[in-house]
PDB file of N, CA and C in Angstrom:
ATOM      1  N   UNK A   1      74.518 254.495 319.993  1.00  0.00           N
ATOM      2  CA  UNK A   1      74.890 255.896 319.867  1.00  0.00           C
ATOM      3  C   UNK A   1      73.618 256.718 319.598  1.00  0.00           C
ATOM      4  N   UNK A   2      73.781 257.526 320.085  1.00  0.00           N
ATOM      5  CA  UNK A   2      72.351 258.282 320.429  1.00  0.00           C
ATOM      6  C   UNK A   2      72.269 259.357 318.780  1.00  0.00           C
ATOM      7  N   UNK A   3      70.754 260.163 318.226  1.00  0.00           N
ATOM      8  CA  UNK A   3      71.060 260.588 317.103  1.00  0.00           C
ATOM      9  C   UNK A   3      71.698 261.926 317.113  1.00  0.00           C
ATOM     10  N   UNK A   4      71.782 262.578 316.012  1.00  0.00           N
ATOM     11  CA  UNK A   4      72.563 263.877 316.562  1.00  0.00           C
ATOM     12  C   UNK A   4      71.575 264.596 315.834  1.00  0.00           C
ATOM     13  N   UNK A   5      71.408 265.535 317.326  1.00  0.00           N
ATOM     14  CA  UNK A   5      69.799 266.211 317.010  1.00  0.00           C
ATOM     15  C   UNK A   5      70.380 267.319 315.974  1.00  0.00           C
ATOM     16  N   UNK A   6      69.540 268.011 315.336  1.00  0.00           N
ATOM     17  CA  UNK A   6      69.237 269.553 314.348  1.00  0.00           C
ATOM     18  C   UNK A   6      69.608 270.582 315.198  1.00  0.00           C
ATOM     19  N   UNK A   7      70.724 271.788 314.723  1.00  0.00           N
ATOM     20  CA  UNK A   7      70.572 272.923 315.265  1.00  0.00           C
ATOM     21  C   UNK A   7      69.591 273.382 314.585  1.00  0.00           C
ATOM     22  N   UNK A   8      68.639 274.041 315.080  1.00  0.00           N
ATOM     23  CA  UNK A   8      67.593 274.977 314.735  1.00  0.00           C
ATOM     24  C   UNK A   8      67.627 275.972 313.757  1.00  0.00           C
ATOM     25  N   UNK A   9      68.799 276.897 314.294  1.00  0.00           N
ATOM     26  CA  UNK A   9      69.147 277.794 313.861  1.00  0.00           C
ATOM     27  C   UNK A   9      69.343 277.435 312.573  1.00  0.00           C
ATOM     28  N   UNK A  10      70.481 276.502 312.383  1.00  0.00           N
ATOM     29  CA  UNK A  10      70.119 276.367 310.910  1.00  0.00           C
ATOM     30  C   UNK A  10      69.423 276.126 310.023  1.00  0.00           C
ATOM     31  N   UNK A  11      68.469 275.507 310.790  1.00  0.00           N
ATOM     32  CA  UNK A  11      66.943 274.895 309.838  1.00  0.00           C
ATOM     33  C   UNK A  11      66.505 276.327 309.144  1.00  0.00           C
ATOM     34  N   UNK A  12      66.745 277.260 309.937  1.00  0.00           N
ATOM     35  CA  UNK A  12      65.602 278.275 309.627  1.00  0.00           C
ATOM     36  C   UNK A  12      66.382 278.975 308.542  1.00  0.00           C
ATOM     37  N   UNK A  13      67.855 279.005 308.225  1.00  0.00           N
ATOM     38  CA  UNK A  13      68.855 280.040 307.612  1.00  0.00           C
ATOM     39  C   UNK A  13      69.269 279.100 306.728  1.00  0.00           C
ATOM     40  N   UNK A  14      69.052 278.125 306.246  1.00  0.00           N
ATOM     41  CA  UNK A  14      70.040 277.100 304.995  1.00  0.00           C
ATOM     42  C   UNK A  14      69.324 275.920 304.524  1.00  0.00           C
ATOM     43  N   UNK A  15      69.593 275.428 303.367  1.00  0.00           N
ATOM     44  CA  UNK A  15      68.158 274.618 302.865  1.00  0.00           C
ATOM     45  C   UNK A  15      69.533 274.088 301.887  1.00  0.00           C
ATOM     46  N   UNK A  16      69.394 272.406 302.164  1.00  0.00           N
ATOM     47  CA  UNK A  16      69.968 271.500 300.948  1.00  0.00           C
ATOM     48  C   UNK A  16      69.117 271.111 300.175  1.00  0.00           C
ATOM     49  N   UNK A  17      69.868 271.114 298.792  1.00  0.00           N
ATOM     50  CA  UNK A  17      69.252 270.901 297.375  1.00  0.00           C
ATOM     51  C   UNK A  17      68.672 269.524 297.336  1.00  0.00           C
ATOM     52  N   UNK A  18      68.544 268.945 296.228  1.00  0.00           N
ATOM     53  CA  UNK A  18      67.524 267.536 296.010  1.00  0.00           C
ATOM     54  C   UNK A  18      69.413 267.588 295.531  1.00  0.00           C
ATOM     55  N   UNK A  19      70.258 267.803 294.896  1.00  0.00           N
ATOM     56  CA  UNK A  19      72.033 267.651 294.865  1.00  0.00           C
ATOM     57  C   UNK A  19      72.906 267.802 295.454  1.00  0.00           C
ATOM     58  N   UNK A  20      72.279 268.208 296.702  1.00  0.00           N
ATOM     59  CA  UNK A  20      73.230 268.158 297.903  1.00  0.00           C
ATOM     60  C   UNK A  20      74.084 269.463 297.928  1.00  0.00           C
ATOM     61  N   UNK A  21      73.757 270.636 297.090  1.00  0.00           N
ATOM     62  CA  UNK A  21      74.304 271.629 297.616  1.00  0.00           C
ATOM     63  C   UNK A  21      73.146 272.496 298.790  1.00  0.00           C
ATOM     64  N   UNK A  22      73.929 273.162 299.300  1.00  0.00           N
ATOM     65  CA  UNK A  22      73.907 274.136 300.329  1.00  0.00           C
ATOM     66  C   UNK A  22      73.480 275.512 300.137  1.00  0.00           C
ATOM     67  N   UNK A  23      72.924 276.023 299.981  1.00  0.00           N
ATOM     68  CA  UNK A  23      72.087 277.425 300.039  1.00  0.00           C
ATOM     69  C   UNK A  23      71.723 278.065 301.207  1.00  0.00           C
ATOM     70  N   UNK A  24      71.641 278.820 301.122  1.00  0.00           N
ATOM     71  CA  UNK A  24      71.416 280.424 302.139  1.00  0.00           C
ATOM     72  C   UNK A  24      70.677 281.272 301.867  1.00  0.00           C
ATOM     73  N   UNK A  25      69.973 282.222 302.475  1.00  0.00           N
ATOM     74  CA  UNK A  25      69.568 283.259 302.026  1.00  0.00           C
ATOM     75  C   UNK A  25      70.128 284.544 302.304  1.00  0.00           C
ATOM     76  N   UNK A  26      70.007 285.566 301.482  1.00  0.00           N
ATOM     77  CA  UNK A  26      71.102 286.903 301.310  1.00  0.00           C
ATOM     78  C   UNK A  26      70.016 287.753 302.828  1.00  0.00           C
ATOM     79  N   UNK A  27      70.719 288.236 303.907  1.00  0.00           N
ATOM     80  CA  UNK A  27      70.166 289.272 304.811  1.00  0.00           C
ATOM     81  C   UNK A  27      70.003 290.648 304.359  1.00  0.00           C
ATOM     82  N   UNK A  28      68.966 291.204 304.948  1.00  0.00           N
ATOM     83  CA  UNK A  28      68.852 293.149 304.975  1.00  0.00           C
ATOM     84  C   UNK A  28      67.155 292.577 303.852  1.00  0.00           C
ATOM     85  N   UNK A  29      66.172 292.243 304.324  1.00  0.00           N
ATOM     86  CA  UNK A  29      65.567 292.461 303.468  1.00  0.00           C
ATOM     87  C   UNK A  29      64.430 292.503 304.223  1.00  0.00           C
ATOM     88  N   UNK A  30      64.151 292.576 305.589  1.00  0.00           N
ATOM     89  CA  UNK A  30      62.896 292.435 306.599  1.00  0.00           C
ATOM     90  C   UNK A  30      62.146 293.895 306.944  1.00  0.00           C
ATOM     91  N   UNK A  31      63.233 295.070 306.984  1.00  0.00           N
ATOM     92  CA  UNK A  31      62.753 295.959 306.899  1.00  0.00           C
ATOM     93  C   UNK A  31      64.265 297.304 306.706  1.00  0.00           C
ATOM     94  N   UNK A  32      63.172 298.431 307.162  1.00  0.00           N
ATOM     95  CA  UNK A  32      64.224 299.878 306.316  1.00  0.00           C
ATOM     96  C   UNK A  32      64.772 299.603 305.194  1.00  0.00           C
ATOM     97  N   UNK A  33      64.077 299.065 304.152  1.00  0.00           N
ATOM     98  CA  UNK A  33      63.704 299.155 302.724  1.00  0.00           C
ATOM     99  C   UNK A  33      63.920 300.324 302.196  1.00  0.00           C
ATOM    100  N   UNK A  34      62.945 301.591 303.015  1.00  0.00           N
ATOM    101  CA  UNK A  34      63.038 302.603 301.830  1.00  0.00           C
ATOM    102  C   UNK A  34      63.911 303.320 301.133  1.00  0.00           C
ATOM    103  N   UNK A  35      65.063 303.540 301.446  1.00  0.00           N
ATOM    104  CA  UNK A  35      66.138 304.115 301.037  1.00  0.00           C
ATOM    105  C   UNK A  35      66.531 303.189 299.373  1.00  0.00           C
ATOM    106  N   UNK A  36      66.545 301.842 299.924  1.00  0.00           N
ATOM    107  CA  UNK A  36      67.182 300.607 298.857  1.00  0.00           C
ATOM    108  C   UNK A  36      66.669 300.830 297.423  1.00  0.00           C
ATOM    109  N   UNK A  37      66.996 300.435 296.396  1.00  0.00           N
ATOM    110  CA  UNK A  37      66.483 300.413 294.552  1.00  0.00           C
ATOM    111  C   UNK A  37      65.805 299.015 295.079  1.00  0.00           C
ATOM    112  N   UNK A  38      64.472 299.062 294.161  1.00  0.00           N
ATOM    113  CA  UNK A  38      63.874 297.688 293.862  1.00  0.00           C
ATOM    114  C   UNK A  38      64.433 296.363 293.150  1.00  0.00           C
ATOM    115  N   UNK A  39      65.885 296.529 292.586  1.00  0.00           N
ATOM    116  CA  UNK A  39      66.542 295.726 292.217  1.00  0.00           C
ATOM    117  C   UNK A  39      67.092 295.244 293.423  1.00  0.00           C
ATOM    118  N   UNK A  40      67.957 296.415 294.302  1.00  0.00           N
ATOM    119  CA  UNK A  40      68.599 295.874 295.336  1.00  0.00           C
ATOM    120  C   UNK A  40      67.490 294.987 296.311  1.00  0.00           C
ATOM    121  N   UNK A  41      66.225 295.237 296.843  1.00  0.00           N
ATOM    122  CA  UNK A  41      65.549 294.289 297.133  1.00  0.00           C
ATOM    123  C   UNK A  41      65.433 293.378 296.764  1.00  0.00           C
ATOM    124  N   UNK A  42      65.283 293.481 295.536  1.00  0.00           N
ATOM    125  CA  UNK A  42      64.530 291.771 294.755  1.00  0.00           C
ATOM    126  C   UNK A  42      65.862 290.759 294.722  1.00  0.00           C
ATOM    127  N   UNK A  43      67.078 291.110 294.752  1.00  0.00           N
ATOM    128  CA  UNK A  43      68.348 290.371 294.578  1.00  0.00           C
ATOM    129  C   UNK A  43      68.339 290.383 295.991  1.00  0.00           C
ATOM    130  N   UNK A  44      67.868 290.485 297.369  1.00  0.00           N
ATOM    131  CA  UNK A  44      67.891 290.121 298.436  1.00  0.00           C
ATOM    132  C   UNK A  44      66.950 288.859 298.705  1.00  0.00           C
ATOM    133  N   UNK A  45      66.203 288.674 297.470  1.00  0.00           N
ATOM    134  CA  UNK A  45      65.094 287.270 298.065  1.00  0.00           C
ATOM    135  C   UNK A  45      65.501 286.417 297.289  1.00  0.00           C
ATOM    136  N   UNK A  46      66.733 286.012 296.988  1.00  0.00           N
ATOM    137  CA  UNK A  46      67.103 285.291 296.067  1.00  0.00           C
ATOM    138  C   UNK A  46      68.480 284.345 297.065  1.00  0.00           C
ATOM    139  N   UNK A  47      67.889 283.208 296.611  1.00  0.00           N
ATOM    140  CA  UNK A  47      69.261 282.520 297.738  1.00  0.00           C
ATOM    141  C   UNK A  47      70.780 282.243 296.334  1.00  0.00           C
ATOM    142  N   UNK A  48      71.851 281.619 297.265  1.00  0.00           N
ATOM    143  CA  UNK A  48      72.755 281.937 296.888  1.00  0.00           C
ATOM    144  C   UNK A  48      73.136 280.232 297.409  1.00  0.00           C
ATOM    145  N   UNK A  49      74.110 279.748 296.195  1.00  0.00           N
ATOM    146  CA  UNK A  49      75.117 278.784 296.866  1.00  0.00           C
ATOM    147  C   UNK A  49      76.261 279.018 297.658  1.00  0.00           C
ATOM    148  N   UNK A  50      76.499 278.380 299.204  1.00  0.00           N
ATOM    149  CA  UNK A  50      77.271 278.515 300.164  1.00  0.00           C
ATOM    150  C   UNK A  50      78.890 278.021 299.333  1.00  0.00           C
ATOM    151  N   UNK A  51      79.882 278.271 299.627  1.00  0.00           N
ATOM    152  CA  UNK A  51      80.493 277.967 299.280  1.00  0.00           C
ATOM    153  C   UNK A  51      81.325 276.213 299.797  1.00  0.00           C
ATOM    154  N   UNK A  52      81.782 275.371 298.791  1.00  0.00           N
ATOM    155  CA  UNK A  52      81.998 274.162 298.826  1.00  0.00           C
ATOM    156  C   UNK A  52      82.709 273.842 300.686  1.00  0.00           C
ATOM    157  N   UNK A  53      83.562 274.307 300.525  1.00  0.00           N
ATOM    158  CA  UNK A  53      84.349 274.136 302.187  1.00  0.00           C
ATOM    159  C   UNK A  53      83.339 274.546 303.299  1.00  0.00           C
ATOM    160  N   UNK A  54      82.354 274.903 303.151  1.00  0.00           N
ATOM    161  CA  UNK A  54      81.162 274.932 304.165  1.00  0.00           C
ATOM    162  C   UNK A  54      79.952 274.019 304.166  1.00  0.00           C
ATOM    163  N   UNK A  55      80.177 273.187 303.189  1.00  0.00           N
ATOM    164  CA  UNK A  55      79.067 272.027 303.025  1.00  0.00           C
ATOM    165  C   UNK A  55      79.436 271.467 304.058  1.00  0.00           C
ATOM    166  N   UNK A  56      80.403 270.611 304.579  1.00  0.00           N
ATOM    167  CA  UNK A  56      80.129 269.615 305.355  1.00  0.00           C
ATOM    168  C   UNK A  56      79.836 270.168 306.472  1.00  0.00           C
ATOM    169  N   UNK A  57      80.864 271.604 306.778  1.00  0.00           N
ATOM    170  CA  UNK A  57      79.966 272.171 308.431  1.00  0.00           C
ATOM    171  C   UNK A  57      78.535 271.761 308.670  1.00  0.00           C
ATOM    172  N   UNK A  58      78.084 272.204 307.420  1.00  0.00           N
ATOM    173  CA  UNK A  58      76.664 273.017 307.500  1.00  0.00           C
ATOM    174  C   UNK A  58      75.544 271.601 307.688  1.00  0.00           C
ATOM    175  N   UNK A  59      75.713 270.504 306.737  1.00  0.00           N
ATOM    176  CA  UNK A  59      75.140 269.638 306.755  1.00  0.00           C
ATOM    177  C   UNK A  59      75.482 268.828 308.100  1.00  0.00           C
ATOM    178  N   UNK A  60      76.524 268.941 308.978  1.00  0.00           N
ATOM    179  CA  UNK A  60      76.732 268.274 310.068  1.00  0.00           C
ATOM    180  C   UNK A  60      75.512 269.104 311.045  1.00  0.00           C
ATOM    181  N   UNK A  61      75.352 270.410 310.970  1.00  0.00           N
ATOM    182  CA  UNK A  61      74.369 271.213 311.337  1.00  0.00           C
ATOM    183  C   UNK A  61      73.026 270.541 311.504  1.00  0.00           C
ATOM    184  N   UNK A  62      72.896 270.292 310.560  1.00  0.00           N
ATOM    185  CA  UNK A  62      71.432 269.736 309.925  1.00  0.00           C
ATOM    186  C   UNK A  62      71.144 267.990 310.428  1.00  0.00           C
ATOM    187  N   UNK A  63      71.914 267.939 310.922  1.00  0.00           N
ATOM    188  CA  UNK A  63      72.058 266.373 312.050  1.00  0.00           C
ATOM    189  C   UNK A  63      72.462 265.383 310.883  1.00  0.00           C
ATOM    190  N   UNK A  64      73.637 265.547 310.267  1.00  0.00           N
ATOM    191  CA  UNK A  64      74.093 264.433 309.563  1.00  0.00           C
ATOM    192  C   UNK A  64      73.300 264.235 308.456  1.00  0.00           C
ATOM    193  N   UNK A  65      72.296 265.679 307.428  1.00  0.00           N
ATOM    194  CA  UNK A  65      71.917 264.535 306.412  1.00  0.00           C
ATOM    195  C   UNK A  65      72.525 264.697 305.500  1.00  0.00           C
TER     196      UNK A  65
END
């Protein structure tokens, strides 16, 4: 059985823990900033846990790890 390659896409948008949860990062933070509070930025570079019923999608994503 052949391996089951990486979507890409997700490599670049979701990152598993050294515990096996699932993280993301929050969007709107690349540009047209100026309007936003510096709080609302800084809580945009901050990742977030995916929620449990999307782990296994996500890690099937990631070629089975």
């Amino acid at each position: 059985m052949p391996k089951m390659k990486t979507l890409k896409a997700a490599t670049r948008r979701i990152k598993i823990t050294g515990t096996g949860k699932v993280m993301a990062f929050k969007s709107g933070k690349r540009h047209q900033n100026t309007g936003k509070s510096g709080n609302e930025i800084r809580g945009k570079g901050k990742g977030f846990v995916l929620a449990k019923s999307e782990w296994a999608r996500m890690k099937q994503m990631m070629g089975g790890k």
